[in-house]
PDB file of N, CA and C in Angstrom:
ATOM      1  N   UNK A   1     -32.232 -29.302  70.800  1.00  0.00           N
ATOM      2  CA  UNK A   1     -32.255 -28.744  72.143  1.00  0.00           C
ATOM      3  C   UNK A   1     -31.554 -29.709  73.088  1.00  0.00           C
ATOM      4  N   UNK A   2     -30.426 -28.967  74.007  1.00  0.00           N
ATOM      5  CA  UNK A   2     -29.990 -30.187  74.937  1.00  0.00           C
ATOM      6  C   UNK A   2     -31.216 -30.719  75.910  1.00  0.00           C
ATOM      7  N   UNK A   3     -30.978 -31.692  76.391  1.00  0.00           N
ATOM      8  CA  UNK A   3     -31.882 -32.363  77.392  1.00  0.00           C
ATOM      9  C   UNK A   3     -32.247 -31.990  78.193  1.00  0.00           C
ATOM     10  N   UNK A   4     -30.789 -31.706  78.998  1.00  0.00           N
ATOM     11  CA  UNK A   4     -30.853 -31.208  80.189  1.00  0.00           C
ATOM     12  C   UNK A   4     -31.438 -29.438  80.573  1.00  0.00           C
ATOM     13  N   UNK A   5     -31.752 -29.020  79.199  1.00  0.00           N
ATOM     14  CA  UNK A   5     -32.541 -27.827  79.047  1.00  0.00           C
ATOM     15  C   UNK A   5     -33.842 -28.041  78.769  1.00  0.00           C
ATOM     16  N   UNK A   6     -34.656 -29.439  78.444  1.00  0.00           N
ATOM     17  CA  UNK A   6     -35.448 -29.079  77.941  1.00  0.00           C
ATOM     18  C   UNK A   6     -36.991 -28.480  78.813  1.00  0.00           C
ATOM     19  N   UNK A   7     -37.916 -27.958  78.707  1.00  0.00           N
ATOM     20  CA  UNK A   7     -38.587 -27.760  79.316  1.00  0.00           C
ATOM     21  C   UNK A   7     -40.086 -28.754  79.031  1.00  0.00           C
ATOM     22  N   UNK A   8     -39.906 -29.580  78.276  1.00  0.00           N
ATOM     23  CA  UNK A   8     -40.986 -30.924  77.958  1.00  0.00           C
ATOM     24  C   UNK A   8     -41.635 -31.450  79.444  1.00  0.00           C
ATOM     25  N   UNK A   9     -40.750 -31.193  80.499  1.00  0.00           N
ATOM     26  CA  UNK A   9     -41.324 -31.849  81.547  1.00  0.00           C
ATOM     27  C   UNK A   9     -41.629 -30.761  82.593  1.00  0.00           C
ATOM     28  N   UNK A  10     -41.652 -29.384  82.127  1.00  0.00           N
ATOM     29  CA  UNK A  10     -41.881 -28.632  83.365  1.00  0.00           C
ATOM     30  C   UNK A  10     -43.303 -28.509  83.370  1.00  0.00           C
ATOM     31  N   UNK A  11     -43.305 -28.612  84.755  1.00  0.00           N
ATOM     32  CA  UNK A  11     -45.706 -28.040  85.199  1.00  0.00           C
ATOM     33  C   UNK A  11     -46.268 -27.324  84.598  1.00  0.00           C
ATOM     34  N   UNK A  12     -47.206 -27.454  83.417  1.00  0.00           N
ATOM     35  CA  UNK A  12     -47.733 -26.562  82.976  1.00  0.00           C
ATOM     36  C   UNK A  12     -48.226 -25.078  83.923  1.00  0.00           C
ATOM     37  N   UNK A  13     -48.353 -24.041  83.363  1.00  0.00           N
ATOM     38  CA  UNK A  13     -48.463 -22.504  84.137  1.00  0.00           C
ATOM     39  C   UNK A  13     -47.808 -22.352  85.287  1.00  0.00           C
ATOM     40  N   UNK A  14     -46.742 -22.638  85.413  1.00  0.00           N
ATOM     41  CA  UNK A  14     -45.182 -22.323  86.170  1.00  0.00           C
ATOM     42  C   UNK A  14     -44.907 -21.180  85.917  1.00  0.00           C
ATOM     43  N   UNK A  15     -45.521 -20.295  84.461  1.00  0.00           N
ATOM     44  CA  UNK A  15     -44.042 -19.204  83.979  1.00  0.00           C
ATOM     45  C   UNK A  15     -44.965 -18.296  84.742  1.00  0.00           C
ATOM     46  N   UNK A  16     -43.849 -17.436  85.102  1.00  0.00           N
ATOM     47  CA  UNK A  16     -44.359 -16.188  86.350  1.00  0.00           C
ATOM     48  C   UNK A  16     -43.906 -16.564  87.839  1.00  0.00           C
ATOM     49  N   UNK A  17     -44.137 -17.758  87.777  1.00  0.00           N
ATOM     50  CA  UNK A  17     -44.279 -18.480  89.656  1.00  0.00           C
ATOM     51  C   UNK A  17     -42.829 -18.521  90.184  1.00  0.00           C
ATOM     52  N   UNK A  18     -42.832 -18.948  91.360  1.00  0.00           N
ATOM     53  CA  UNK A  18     -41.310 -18.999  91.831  1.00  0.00           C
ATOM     54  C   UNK A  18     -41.019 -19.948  91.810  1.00  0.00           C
ATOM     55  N   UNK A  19     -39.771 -20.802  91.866  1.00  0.00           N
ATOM     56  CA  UNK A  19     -39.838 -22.332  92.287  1.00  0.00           C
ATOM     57  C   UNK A  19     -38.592 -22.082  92.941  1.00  0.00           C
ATOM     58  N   UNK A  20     -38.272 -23.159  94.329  1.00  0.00           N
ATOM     59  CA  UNK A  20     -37.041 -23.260  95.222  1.00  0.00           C
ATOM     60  C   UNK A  20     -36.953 -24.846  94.832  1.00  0.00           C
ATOM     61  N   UNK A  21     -35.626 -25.112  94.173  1.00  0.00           N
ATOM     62  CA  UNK A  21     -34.919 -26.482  93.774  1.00  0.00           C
ATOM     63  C   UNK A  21     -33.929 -26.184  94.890  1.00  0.00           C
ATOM     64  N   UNK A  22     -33.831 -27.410  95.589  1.00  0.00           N
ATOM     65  CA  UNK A  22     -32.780 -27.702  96.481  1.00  0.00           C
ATOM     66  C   UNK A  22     -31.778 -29.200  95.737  1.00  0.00           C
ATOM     67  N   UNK A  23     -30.953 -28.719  96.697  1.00  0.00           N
ATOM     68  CA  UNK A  23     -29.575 -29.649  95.597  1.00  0.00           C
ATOM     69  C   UNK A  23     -29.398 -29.355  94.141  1.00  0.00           C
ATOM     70  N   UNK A  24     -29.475 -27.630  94.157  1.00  0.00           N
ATOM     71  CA  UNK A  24     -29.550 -27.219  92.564  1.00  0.00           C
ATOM     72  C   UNK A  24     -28.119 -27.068  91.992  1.00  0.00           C
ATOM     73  N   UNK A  25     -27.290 -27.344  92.885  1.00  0.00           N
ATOM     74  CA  UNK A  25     -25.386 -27.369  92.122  1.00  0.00           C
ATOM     75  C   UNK A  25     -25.335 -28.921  91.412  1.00  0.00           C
ATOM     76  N   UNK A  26     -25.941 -29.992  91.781  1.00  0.00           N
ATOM     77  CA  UNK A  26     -25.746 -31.476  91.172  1.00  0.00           C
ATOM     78  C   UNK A  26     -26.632 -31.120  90.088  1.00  0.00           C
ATOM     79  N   UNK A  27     -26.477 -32.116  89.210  1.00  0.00           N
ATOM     80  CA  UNK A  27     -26.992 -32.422  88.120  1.00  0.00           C
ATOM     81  C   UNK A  27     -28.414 -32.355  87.549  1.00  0.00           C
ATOM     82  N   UNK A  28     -29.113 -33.412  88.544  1.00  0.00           N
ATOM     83  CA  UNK A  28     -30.408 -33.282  88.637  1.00  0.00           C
ATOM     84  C   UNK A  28     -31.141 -31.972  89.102  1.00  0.00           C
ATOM     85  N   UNK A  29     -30.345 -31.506  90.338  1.00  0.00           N
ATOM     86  CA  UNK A  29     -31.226 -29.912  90.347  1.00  0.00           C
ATOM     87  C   UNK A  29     -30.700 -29.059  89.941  1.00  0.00           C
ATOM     88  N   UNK A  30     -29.817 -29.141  88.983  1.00  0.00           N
ATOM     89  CA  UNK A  30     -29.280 -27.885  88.053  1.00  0.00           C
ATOM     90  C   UNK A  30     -30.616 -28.136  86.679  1.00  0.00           C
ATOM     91  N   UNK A  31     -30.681 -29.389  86.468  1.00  0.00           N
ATOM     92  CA  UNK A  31     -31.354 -29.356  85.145  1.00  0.00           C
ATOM     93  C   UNK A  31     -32.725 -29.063  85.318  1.00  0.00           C
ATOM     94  N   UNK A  32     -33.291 -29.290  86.368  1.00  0.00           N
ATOM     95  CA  UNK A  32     -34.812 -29.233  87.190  1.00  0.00           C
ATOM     96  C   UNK A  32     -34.633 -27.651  87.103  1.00  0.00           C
ATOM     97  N   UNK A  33     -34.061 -26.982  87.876  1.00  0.00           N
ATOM     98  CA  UNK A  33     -34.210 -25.326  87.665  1.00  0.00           C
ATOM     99  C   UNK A  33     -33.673 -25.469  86.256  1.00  0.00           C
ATOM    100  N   UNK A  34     -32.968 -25.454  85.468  1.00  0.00           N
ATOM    101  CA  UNK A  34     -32.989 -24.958  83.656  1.00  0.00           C
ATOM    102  C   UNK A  34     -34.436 -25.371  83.039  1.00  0.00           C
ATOM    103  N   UNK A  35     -34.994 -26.418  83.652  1.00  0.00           N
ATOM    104  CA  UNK A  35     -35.796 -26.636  82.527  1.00  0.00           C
ATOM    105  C   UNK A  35     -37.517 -25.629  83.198  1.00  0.00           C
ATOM    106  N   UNK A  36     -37.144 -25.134  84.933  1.00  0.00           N
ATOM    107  CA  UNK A  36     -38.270 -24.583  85.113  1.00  0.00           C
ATOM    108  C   UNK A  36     -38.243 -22.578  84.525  1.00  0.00           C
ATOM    109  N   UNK A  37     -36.406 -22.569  84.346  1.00  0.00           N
ATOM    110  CA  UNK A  37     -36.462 -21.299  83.617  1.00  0.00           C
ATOM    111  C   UNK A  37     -37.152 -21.230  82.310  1.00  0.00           C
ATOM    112  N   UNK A  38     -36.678 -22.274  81.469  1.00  0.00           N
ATOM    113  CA  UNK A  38     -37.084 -22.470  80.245  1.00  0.00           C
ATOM    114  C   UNK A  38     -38.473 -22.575  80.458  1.00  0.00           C
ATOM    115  N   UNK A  39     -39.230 -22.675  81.320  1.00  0.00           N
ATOM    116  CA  UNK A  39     -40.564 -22.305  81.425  1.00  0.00           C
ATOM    117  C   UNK A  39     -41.399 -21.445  81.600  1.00  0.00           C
ATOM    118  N   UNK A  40     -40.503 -20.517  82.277  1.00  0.00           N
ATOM    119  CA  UNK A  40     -40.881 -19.040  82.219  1.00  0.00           C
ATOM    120  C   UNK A  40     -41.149 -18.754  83.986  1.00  0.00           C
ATOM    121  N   UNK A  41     -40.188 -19.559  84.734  1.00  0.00           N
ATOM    122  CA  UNK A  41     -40.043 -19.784  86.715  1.00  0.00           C
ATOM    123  C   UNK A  41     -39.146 -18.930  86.707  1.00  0.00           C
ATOM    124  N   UNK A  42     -39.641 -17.768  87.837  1.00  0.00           N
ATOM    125  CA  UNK A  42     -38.281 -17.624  88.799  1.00  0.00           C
ATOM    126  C   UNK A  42     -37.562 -18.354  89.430  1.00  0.00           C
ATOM    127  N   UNK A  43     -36.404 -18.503  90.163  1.00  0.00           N
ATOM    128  CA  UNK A  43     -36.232 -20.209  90.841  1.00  0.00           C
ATOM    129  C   UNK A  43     -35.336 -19.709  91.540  1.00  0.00           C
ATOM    130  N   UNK A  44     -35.326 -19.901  92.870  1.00  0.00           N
ATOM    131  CA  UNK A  44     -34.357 -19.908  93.767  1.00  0.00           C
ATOM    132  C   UNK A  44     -33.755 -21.082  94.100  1.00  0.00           C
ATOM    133  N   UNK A  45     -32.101 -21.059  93.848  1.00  0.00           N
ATOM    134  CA  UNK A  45     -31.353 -22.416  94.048  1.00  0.00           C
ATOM    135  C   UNK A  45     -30.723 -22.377  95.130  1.00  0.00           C
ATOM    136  N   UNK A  46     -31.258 -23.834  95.940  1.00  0.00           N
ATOM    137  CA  UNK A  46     -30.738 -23.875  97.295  1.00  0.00           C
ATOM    138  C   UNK A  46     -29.834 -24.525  97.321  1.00  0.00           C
ATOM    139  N   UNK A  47     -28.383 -24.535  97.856  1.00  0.00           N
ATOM    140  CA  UNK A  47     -27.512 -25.371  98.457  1.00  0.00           C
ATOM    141  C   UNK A  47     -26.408 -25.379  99.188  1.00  0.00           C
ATOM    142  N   UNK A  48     -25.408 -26.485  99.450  1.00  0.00           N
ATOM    143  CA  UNK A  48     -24.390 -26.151 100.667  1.00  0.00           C
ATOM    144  C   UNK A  48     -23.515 -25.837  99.634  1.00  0.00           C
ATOM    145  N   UNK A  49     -23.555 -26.236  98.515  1.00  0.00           N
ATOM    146  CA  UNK A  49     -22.651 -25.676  97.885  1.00  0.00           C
ATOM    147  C   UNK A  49     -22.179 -24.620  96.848  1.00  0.00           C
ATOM    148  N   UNK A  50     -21.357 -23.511  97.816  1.00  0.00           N
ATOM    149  CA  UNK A  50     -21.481 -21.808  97.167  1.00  0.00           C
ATOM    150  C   UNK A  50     -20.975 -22.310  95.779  1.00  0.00           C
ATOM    151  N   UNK A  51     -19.818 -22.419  95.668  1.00  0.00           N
ATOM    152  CA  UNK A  51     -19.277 -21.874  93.799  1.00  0.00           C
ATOM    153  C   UNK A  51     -20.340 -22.487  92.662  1.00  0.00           C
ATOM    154  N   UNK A  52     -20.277 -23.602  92.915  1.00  0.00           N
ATOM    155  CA  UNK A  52     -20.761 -24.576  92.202  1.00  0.00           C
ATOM    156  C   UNK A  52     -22.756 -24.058  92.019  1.00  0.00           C
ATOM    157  N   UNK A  53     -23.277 -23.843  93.034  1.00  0.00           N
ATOM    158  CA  UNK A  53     -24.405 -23.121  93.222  1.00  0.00           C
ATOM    159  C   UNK A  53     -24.763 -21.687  92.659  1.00  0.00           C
ATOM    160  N   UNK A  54     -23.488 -21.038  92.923  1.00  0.00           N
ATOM    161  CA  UNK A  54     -23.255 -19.712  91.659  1.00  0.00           C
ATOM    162  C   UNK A  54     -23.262 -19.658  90.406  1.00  0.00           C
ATOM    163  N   UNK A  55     -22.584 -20.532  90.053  1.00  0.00           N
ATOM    164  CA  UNK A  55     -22.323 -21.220  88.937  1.00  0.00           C
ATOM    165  C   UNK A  55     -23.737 -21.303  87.877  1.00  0.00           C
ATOM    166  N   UNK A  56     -24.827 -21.939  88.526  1.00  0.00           N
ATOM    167  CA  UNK A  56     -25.690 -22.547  87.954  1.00  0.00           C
ATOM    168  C   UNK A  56     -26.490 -21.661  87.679  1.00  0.00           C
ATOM    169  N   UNK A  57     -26.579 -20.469  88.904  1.00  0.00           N
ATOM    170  CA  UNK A  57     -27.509 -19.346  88.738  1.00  0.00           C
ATOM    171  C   UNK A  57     -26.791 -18.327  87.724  1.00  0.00           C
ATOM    172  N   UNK A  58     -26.264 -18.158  88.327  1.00  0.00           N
ATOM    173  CA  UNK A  58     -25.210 -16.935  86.623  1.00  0.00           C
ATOM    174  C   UNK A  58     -25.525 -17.849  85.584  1.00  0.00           C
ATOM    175  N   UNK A  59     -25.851 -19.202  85.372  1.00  0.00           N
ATOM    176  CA  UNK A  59     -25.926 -19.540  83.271  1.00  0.00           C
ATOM    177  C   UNK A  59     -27.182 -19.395  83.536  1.00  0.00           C
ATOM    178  N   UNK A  60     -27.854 -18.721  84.504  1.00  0.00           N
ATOM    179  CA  UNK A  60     -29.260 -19.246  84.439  1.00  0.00           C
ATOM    180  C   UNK A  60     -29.933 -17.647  83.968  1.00  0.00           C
ATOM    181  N   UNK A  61     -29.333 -17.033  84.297  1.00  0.00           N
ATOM    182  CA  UNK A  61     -29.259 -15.048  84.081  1.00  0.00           C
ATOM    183  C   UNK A  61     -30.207 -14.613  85.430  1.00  0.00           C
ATOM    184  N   UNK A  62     -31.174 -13.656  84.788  1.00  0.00           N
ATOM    185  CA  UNK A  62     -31.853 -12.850  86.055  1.00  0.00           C
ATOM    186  C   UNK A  62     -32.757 -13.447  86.635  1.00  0.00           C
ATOM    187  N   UNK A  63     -32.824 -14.846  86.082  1.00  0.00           N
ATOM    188  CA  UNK A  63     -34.408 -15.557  86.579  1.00  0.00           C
ATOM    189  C   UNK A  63     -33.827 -15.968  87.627  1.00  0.00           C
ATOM    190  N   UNK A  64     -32.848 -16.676  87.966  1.00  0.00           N
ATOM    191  CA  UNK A  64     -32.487 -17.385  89.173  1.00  0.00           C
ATOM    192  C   UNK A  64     -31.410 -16.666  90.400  1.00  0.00           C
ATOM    193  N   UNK A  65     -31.662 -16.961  91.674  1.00  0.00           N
ATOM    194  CA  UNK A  65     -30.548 -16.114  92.698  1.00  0.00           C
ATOM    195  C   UNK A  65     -30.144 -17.930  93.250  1.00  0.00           C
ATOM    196  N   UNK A  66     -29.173 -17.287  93.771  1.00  0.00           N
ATOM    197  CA  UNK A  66     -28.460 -18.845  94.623  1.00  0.00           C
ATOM    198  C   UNK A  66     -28.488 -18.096  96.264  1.00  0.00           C
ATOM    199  N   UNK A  67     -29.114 -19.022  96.648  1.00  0.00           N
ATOM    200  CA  UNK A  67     -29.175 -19.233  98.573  1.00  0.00           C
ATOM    201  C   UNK A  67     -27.907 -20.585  99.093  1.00  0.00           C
ATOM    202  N   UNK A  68     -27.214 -19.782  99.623  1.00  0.00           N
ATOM    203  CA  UNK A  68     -26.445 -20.799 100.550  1.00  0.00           C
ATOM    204  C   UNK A  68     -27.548 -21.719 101.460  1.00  0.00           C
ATOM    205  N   UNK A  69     -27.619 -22.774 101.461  1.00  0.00           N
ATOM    206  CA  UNK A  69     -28.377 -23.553 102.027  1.00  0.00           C
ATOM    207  C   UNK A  69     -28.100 -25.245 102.969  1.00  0.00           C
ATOM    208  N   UNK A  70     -27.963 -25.718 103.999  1.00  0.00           N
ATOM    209  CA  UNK A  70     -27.421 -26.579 104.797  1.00  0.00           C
ATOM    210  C   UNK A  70     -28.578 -27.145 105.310  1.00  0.00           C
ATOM    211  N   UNK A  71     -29.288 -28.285 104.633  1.00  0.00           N
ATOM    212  CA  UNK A  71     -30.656 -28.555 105.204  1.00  0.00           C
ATOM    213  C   UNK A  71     -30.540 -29.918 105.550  1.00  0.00           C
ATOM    214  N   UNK A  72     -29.106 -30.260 106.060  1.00  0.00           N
ATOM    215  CA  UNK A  72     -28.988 -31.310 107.200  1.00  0.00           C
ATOM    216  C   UNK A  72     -29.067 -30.743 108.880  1.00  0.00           C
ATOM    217  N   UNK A  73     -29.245 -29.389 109.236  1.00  0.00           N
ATOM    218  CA  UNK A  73     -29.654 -29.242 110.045  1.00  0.00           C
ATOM    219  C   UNK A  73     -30.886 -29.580 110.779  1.00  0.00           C
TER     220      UNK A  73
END
């Protein structure tokens, strides 16, 4: 299993729940939402950045939507 998929570290009884990862186009919150899908999370991914933020939610399929998000305001 890749790593960055694994779900070893997601919260136990997550699957069903929603989760909002912000900074989900970088690395760390791309793999934080994969590993809360792989748990059985809906997950909404927040960030400023559209493609890259699309990106993550399309490999992610129907569990995840991407929110344009700017939370240096």
């Amino acid at each position: 299993m890749n790593k960055l998929h694994s779900s070893s570290n997601a919260p136990a009884g997550i699957s069903g729940n929603t989760a909002i990862v912000t900074g989900a186009s970088t690395l760390i919150g791309a793999a934080v939402a994969h590993a809360l899908c792989d748990a059985g999370a809906n997950v909404v991914l927040a960030d400023i950045d559209v493609s890259k933020g699309q990106a993550v939610a399309q490999s992610l399929g129907s569990q995840a939507m991407f929110v344009e998000t700017d939370l240096a305001l």
